[in-house]
N, C-alpha and C. Protein backbone atom coordinates (compact mmCIF):
# COMPACT_ATOMS: atom_id res chain seq x y z
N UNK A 1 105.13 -43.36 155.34
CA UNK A 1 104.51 -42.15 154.93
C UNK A 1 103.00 -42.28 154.89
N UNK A 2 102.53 -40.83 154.54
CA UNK A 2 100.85 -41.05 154.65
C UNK A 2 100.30 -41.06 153.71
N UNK A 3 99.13 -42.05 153.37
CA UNK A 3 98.81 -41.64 151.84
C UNK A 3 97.44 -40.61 151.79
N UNK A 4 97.70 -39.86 151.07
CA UNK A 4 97.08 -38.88 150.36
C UNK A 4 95.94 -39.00 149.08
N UNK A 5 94.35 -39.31 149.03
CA UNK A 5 93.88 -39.51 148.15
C UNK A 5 93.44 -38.57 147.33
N UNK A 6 94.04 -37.76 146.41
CA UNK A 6 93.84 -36.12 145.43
C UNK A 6 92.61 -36.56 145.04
N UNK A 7 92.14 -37.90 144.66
CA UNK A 7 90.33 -37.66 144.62
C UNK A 7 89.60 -37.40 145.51
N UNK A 8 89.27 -37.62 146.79
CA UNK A 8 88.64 -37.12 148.13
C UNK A 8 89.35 -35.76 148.61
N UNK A 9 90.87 -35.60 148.69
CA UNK A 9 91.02 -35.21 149.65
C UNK A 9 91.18 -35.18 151.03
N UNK A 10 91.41 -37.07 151.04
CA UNK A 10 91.30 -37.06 152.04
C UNK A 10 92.84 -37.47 152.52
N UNK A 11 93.20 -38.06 153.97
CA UNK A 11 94.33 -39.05 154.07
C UNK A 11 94.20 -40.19 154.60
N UNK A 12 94.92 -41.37 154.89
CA UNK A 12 95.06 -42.56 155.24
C UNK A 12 94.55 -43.80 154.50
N UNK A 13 95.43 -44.85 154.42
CA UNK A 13 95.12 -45.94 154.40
C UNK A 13 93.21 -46.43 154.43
N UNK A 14 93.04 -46.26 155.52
CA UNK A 14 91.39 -46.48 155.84
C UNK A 14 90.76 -45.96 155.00
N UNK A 15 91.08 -44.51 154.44
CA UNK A 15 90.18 -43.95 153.36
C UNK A 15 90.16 -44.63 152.42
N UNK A 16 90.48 -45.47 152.14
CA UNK A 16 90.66 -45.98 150.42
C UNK A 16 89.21 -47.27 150.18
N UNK A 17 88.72 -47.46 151.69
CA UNK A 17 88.14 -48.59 151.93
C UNK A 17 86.40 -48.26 152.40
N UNK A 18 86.75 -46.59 152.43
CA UNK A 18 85.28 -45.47 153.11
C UNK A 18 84.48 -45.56 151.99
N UNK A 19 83.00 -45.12 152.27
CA UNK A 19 81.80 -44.84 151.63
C UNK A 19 82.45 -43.57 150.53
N UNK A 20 83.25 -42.78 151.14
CA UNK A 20 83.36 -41.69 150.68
C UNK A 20 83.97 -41.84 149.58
N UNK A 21 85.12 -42.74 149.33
CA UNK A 21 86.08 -42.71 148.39
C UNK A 21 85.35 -43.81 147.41
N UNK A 22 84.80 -44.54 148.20
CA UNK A 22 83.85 -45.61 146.50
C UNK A 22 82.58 -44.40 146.13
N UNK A 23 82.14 -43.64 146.47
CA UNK A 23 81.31 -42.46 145.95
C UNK A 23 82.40 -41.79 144.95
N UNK A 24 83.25 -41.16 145.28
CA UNK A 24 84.26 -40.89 144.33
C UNK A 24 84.80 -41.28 142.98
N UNK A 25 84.52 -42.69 143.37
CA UNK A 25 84.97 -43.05 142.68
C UNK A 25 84.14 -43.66 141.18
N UNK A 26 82.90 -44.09 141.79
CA UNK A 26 81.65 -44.21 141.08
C UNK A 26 81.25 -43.08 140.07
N UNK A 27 82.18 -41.87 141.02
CA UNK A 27 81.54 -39.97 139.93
C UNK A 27 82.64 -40.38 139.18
N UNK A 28 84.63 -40.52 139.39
CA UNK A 28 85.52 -40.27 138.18
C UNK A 28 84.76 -41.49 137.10
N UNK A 29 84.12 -42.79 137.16
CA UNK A 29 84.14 -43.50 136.30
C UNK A 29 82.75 -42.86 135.50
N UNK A 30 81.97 -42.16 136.03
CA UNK A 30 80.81 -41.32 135.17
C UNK A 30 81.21 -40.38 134.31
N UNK A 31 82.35 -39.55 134.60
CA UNK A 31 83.31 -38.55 134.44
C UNK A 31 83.48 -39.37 133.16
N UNK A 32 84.79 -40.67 133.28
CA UNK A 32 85.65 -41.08 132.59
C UNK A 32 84.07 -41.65 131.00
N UNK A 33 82.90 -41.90 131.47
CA UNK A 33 82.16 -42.43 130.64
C UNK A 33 81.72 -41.36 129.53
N UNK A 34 81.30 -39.98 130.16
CA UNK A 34 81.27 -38.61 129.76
C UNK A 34 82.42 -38.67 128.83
N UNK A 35 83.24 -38.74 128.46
CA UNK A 35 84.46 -38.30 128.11
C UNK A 35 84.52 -39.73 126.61
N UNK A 36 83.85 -40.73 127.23
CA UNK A 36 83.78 -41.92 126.32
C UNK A 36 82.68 -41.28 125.22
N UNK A 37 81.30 -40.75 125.66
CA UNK A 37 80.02 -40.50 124.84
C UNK A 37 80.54 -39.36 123.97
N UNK A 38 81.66 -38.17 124.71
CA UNK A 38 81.73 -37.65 123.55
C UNK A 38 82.63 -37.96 122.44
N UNK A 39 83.53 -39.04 122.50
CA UNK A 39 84.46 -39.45 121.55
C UNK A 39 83.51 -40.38 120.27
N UNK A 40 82.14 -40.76 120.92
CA UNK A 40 81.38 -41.46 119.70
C UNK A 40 80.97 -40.54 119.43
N UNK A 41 80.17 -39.08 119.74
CA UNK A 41 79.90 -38.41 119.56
C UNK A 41 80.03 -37.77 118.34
N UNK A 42 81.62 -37.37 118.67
CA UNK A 42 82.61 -36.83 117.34
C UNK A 42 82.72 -37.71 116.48
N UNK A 43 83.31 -38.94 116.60
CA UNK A 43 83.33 -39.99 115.97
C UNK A 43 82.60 -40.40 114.68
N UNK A 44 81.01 -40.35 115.45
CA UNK A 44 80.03 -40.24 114.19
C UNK A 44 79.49 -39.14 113.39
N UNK A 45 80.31 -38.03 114.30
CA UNK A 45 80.15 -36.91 113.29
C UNK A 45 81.13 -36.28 112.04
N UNK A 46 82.12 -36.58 112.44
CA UNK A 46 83.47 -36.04 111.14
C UNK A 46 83.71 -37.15 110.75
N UNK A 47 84.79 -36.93 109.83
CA UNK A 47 85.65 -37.89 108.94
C UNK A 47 86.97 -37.74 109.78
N UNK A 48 87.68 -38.67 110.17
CA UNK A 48 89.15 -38.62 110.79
C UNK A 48 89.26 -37.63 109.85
N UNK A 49 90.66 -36.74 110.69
CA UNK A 49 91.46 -36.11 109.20
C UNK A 49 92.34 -35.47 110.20
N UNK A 50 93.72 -34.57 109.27
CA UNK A 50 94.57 -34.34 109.81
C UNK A 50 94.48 -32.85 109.25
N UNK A 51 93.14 -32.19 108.73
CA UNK A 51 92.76 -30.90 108.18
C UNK A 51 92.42 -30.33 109.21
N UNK A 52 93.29 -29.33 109.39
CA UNK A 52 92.62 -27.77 110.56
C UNK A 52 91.37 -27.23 110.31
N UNK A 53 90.52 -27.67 111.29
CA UNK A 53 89.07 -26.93 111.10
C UNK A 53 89.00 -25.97 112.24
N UNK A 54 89.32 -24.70 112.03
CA UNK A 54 89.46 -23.80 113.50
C UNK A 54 88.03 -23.73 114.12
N UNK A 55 88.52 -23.55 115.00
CA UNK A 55 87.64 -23.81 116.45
C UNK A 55 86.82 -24.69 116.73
N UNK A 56 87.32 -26.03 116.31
CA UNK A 56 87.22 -27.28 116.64
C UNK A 56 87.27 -27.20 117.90
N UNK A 57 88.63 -27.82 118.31
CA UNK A 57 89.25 -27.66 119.89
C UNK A 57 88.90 -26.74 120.50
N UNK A 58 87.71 -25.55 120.35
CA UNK A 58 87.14 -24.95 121.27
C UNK A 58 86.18 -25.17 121.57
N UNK A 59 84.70 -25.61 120.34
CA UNK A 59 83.97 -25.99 120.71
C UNK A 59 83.48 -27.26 121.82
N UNK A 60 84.73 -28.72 121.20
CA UNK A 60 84.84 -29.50 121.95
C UNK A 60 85.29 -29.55 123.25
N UNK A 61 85.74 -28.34 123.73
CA UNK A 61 86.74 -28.35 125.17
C UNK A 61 85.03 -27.90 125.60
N UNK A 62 84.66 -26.97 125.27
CA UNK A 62 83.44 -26.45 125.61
C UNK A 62 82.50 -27.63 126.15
N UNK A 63 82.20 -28.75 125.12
CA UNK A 63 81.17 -29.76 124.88
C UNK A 63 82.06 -30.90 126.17
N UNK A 64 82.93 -30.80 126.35
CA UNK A 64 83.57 -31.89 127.52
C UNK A 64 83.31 -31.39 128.52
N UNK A 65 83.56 -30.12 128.81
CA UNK A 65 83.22 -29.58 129.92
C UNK A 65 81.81 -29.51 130.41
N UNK A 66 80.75 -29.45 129.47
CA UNK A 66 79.64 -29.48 130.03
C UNK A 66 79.27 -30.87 130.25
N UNK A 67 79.98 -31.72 129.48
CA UNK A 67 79.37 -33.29 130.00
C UNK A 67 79.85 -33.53 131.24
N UNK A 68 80.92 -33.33 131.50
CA UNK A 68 81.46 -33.36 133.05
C UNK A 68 80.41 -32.36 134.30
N UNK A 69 80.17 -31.32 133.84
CA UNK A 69 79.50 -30.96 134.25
C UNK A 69 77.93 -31.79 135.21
N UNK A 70 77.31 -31.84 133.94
CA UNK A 70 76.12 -32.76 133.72
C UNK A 70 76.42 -33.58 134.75
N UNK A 71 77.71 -34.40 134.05
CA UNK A 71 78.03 -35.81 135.20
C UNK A 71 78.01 -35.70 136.98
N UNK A 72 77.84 -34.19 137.16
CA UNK A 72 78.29 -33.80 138.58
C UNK A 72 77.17 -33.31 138.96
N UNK A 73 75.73 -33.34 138.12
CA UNK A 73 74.33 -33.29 138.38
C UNK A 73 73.80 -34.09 139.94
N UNK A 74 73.61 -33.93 140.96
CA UNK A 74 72.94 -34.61 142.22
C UNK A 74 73.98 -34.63 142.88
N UNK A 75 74.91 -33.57 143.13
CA UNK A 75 75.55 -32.91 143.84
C UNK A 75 76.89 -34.30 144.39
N UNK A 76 77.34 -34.68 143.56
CA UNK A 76 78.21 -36.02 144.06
C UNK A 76 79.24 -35.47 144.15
N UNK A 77 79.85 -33.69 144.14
CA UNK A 77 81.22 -33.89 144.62
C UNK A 77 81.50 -32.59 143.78
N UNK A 78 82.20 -31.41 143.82
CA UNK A 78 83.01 -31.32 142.43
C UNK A 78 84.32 -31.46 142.39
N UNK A 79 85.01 -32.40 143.93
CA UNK A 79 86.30 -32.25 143.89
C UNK A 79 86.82 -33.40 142.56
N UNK A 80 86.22 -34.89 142.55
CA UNK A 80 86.64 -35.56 141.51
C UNK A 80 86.71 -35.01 140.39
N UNK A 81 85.80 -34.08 139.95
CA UNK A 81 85.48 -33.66 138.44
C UNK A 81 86.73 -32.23 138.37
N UNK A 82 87.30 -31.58 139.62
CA UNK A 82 88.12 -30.92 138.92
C UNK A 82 89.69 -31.30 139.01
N UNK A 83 90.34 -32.42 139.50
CA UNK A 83 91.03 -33.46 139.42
C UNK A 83 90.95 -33.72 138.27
N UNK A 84 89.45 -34.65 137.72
CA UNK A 84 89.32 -35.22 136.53
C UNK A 84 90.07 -34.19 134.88
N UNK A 85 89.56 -33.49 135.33
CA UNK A 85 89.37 -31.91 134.30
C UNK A 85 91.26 -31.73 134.00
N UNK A 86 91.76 -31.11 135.67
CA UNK A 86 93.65 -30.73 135.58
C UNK A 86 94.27 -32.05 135.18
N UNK A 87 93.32 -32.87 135.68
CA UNK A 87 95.06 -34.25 135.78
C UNK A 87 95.02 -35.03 134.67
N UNK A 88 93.71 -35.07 133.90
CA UNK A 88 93.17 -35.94 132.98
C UNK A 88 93.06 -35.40 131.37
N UNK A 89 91.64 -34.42 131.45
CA UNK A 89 91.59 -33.87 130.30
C UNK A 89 92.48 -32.78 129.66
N UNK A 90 92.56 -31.07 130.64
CA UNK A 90 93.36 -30.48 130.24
C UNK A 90 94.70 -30.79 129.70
N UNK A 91 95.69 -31.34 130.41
CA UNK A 91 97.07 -32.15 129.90
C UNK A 91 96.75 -32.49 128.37
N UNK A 92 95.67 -33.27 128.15
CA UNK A 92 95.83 -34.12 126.90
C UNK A 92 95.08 -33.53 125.72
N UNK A 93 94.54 -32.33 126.43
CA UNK A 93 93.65 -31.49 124.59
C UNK A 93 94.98 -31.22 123.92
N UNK A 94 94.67 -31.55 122.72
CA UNK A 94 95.61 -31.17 121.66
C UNK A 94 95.93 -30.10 121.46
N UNK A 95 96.83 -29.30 120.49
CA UNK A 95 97.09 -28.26 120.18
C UNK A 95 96.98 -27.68 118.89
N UNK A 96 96.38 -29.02 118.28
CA UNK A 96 95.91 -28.73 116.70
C UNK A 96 94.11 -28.76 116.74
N UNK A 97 93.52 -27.97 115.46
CA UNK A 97 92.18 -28.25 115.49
C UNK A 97 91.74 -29.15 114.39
N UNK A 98 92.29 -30.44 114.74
CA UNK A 98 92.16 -31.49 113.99
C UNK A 98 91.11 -32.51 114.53
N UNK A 99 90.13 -33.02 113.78
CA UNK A 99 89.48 -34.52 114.21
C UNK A 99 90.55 -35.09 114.88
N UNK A 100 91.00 -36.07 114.22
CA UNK A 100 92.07 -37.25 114.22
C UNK A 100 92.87 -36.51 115.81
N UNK A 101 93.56 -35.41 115.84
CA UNK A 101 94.40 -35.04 117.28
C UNK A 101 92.86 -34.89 118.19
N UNK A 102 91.82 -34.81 117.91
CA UNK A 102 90.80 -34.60 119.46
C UNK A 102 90.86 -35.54 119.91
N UNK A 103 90.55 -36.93 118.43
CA UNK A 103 89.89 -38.28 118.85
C UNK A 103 90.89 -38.95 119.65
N UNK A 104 92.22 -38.95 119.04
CA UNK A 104 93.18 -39.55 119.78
C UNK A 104 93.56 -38.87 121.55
N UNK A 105 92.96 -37.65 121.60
CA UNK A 105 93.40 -37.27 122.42
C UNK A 105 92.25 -37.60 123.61
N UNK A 106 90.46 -37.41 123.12
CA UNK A 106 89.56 -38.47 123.92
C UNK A 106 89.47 -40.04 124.28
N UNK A 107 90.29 -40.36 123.45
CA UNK A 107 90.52 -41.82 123.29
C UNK A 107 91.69 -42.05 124.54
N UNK A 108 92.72 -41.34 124.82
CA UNK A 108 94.00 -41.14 125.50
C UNK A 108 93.16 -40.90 127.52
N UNK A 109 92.34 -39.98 126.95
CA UNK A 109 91.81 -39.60 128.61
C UNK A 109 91.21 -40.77 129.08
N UNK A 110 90.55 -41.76 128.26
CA UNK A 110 89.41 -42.59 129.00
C UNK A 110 90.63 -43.93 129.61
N UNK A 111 91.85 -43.80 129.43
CA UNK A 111 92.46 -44.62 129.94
C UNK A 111 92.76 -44.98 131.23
């Protein structure tokens, strides 16, 4: 079979070894670092807790998104960053507006 790289977009074997796909790959780990700065971020700003502070989880979806953003500053691509975004972050935002469910859940993406 053929392989398929959903970060480029591209196909084959050979791609995995191109300029194109270590560029790629250099943006998801800027991406994945983005995603690290805002977990200290939060980190040093609340107290863990398992208390609903509404619109937590909105502001922060907000604040990830623009670091990803940022991260995609000098035009490196936006296919990694919206990969990064469906396959990575969205899946794993929580569904509570809790510290403790964001952190675990920024802590979960950088894996």
């Amino acid at each position: 079979g053929q392989v398929f790289c959903h970060l480029c977009g591209a196909e084959g074997f050979s791609h995995l070894n191109s300029p194109q796909h270590d560029s790629s790959l250099q943006h998801w780990n800027s991406l994945r670092d983005s995603v690290e700065a805002a977990s200290s971020d939060l980190r040093s700003m609340s107290t863990l807790g398992s208390e609903e502070v509404p619109g937590l989880l909105t502001a922060w979806t907000w604040e990830i998104s623009r670091r990803l953003r940022e991260a995609n500053r000098g035009g490196r691509g936006g296919l990694p960053e919206r990969v990064f975004w469906h396959r990575i972050v969205k899946p794993l935002l929580p569904e509570v507006n809790t510290s403790e469910a964001l952190l675990e859940a920024l802590d979960e993406m950088q894996q």
